[in-house]
Protein backbone atom coordinates (compact mmCIF):
# COMPACT_ATOMS: atom_id res chain seq x y z
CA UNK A 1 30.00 -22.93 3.67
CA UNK A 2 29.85 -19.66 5.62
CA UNK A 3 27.61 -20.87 8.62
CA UNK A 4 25.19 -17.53 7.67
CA UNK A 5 24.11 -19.45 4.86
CA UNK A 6 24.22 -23.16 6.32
CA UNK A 7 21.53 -25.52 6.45
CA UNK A 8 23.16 -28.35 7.64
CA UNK A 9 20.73 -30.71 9.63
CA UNK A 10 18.02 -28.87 8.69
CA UNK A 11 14.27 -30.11 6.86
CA UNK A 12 13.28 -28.33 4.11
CA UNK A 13 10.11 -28.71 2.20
CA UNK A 14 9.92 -27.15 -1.42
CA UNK A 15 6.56 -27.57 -3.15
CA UNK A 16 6.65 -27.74 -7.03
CA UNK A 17 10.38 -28.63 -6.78
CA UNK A 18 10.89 -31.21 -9.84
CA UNK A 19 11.52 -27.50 -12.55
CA UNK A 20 12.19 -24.22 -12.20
CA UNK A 21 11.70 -22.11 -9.03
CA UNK A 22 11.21 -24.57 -6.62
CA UNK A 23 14.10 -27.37 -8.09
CA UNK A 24 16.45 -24.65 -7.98
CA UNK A 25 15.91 -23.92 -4.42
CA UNK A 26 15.72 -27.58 -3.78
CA UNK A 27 18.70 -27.89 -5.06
CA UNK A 28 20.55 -24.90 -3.90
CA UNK A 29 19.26 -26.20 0.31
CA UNK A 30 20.55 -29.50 -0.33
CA UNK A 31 24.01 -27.45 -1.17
CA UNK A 32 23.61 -25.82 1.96
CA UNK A 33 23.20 -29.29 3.89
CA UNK A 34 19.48 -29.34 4.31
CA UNK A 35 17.51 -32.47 4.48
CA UNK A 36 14.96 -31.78 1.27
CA UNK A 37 11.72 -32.44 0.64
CA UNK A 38 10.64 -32.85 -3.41
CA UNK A 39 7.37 -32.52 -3.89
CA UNK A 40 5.05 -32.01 -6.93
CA UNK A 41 2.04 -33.91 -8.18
CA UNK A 42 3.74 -36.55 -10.12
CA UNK A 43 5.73 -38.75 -8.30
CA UNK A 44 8.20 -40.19 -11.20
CA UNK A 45 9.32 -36.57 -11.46
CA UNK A 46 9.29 -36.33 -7.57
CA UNK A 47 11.78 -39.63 -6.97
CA UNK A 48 14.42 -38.41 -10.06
CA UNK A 49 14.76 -34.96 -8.51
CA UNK A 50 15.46 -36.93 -5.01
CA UNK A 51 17.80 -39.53 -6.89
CA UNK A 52 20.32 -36.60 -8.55
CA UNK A 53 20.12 -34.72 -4.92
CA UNK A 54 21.34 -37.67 -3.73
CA UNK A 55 23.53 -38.90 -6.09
CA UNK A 56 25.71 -35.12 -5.51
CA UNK A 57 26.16 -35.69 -1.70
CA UNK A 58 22.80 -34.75 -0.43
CA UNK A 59 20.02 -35.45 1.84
CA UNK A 60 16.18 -35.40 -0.01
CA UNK A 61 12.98 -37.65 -0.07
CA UNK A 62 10.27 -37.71 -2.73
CA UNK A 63 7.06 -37.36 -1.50
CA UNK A 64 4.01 -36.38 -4.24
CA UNK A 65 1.50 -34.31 -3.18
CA UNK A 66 -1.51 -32.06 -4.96
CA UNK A 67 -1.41 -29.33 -2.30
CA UNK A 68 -5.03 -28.41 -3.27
CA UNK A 69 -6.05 -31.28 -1.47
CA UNK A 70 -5.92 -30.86 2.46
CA UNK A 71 -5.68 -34.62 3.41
CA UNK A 72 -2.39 -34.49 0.77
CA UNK A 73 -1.10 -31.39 2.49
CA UNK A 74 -1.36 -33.27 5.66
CA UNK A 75 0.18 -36.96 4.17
CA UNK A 76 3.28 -34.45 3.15
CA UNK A 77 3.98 -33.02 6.13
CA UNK A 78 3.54 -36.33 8.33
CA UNK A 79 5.96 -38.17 5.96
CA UNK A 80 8.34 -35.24 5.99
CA UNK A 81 8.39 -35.90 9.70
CA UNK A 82 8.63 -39.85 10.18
CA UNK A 83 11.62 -39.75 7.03
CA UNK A 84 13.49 -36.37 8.82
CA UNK A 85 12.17 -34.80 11.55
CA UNK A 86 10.33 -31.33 12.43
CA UNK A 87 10.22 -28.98 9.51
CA UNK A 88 12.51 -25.93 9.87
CA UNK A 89 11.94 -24.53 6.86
CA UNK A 90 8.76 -24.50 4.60
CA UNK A 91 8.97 -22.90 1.04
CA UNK A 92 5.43 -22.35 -0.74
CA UNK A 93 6.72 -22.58 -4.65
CA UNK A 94 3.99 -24.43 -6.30
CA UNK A 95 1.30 -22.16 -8.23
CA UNK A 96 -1.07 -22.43 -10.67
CA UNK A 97 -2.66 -20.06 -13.82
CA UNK A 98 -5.28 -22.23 -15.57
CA UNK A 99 -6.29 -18.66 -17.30
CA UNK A 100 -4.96 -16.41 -19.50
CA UNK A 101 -7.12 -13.51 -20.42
CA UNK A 102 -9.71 -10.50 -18.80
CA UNK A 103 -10.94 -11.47 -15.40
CA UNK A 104 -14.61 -11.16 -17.38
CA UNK A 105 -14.32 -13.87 -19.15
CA UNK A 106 -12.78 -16.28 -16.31
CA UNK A 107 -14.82 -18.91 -14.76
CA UNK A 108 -15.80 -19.61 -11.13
CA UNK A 109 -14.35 -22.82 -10.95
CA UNK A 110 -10.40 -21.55 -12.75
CA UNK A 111 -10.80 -18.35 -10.00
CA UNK A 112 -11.42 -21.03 -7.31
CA UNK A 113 -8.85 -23.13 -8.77
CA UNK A 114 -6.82 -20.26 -8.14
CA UNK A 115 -7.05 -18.95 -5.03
CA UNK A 116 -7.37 -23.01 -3.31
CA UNK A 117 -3.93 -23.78 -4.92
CA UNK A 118 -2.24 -20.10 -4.77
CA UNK A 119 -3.17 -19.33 -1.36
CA UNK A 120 -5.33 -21.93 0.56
CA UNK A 121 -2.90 -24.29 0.31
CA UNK A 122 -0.18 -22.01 1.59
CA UNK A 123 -2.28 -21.45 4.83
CA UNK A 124 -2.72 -25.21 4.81
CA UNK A 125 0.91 -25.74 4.99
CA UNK A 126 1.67 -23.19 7.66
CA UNK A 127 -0.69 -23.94 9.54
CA UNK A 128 0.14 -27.77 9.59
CA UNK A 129 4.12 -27.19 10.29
CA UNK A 130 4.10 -23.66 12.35
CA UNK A 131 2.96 -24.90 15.85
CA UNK A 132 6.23 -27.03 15.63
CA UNK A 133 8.53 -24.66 14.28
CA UNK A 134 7.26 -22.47 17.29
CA UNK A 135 7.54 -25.55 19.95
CA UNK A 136 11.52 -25.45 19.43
CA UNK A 137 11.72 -22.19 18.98
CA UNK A 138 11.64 -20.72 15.13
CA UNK A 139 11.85 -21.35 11.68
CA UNK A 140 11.21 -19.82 8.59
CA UNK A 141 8.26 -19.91 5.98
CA UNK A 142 9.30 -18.53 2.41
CA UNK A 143 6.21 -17.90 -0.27
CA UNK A 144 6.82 -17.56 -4.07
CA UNK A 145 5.18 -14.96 -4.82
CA UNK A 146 5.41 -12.63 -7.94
CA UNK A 147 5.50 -9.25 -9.43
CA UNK A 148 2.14 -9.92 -11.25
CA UNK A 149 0.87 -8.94 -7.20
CA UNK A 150 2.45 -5.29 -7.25
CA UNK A 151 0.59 -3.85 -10.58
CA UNK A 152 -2.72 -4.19 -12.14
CA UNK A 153 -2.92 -6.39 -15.06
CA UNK A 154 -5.52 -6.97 -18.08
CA UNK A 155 -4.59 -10.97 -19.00
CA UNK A 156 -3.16 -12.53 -15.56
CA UNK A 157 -5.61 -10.45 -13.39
CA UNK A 158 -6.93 -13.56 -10.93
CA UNK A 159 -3.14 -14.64 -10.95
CA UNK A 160 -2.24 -11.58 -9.98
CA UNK A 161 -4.98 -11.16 -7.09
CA UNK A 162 -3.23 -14.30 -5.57
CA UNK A 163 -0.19 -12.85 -5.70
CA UNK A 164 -0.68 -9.91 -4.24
CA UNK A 165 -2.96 -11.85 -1.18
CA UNK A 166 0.40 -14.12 -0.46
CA UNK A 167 2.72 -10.88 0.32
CA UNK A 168 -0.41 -9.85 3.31
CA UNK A 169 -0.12 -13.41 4.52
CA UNK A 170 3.08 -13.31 4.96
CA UNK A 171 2.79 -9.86 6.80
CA UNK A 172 -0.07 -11.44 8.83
CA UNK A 173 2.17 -14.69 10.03
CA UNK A 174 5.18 -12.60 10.36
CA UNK A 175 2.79 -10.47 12.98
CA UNK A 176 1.22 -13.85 14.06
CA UNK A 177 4.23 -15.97 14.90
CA UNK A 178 7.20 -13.51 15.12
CA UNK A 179 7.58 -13.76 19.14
CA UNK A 180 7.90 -17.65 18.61
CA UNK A 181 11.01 -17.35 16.18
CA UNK A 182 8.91 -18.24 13.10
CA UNK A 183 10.14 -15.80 10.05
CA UNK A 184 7.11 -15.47 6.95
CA UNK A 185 8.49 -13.83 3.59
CA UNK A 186 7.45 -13.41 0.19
CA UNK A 187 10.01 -13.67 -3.10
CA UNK A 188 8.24 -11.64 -6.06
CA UNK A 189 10.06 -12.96 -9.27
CA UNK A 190 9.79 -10.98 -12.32
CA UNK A 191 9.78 -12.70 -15.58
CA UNK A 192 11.67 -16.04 -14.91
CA UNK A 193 12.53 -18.65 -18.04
CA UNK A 194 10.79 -21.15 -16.44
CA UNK A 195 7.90 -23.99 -18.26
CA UNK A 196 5.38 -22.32 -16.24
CA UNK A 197 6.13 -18.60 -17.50
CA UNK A 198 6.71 -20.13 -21.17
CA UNK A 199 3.44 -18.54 -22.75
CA UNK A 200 5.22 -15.10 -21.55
CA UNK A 201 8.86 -15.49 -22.60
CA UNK A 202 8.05 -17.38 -25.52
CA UNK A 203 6.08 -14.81 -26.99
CA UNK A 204 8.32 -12.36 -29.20
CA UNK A 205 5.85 -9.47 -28.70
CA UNK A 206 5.29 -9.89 -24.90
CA UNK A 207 9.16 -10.89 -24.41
CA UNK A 208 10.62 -7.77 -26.04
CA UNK A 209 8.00 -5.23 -23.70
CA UNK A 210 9.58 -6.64 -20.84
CA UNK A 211 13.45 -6.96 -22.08
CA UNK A 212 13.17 -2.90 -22.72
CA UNK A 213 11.81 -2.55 -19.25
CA UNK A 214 14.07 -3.55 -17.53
CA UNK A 215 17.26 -1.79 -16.73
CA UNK A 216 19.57 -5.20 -17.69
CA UNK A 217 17.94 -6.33 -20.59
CA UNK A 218 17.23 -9.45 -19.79
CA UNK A 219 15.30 -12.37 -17.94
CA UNK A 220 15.95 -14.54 -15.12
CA UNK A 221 16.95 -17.95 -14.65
CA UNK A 222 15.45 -19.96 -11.76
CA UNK A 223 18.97 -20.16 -10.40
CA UNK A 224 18.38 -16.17 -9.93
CA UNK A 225 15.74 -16.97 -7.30
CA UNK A 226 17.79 -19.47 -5.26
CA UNK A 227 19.90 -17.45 -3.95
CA UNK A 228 17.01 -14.89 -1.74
CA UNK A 229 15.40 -18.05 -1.06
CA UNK A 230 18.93 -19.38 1.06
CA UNK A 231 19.16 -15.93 2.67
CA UNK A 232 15.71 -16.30 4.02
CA UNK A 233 15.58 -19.87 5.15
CA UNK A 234 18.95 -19.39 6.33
CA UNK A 235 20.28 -17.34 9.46
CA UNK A 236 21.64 -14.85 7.51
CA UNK A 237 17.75 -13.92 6.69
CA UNK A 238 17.69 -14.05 10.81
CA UNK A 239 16.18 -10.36 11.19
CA UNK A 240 13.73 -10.40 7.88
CA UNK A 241 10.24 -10.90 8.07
CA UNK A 242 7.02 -9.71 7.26
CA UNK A 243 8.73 -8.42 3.61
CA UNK A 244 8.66 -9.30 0.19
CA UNK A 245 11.80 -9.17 -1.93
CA UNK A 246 11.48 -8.04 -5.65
CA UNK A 247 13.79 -9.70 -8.05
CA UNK A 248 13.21 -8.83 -11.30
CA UNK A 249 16.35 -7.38 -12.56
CA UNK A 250 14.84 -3.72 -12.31
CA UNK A 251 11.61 -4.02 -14.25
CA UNK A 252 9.48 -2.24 -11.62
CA UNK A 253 11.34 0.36 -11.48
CA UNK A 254 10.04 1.82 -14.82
CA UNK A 255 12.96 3.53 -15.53
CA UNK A 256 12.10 4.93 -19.29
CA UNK A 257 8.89 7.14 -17.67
């Protein structure tokens, strides 16, 4: 592997890393010769994700965690530690959107819901692992972020208001933790054929607006994340920070107006 791209005896946590986003960047950091952390609520799913990472050649550990509960966020990080050492890099992947509909009709406790898993827990996280990053001199914090943050939006509008606070916290740490080597970025996937996007790309209606928005005419595949999430755990993503990178196969760009 071209050493730009190389993880090799690195740690890596990926939250919400048993589907989708987060177990293809799991998987594509083991690749790169990172030690992996798995980690989603269900620990079955956690261990089989860690089994077939290990059964290819790699290095990972399964270690369940509900990041909307601190003590959890904690247990993660400390176990990350005693199995592999310091974190270097920390990706942010899991989400959640209890609510599909007007922001009127949403409920204190799904908006809470919300904004304690979307973006408490990512401070939670960064908070817990920056100090050491910065105490040997850098490392990098990746967020999953979305396009849902750039735009306004009538059905995924407290979804969206998470999204969009995720890119500023990443401009904030970037500003925060920059002179002590520590890089903070955002990825902001379009639509992505992932079980957590299903009520989107599922729907014939909702499927076909975005397909004609977007300059290739199609979707993404987690796979299609992977890749920015390498370059900016990597050192090839040595002089990024502070940013957010769009990949959405063109849809923003509203070509047809």
């Amino acid at each position: 592997m071209d050493p730009l791209f190389s993880l090799q005896d690195k740690t890596a946590i990926v939250t919400g890393s048993t589907r989708g986003i987060g177990l293809a960047i799991a998987q594509a950091y083991a690749r790169a010769g990172a030690r992996v952390v798995i980690s989603s609520r269900k620990a079955e799913a956690c261990e089989a994700v860690a089994a077939q990472i290990r059964e290819a050649g790699g290095q990972a550990l399964a270690v369940p965690c509900n990041i909307a509960d601190k003590a959890q966020v904690h247990a993660l990080v400390d176990r990350t530690e005693a199995a592999f050492g310091a974190v270097d890099v920390l990706v942010c992947n899991a989400a959640v959107n209890p609510y599909y509909g007007p922001m009127s009709g949403i409920s204190d406790e799904a908006f809470r819901k919300v904004l304690d898993v979307n973006i408490l827990s990512n401070l939670w996280l960064t908070n817990r692992v920056a100090p050491g990053m910065a105490a040997r001199g850098g490392g990098a914090i990746v967020i999953i972020s979305s396009i849902a943050g750039f735009s306004g939006s009538r059905m995924l509008g407290a979804y969206a208001v998470s999204k969009a606070a995720d890119m500023q916290m990443v401009r904030n740490l970037a500003m925060e933790w920059g002179k002590q080597g520590i890089r903070a970025n955002c990825i902001a996937p379009g639509l992505v054929k992932t079980d957590f996007a299903k009520a989107l790309w599922d729907n014939p209606d909702t499927l076909g607006r975005v397909l004609a928005a977007s300059p290739l005419g199609m979707i993404g595949e987690p796979e299609d994340i992977s890749g920015a999430a390498l370059l900016l755990g990597s050192p090839a993503g040595r002089f990024i920070t502070g940013t957010t990178i769009t990949i959405d196969g063109g849809a923003m760009l509203r070509g047809d107006v």
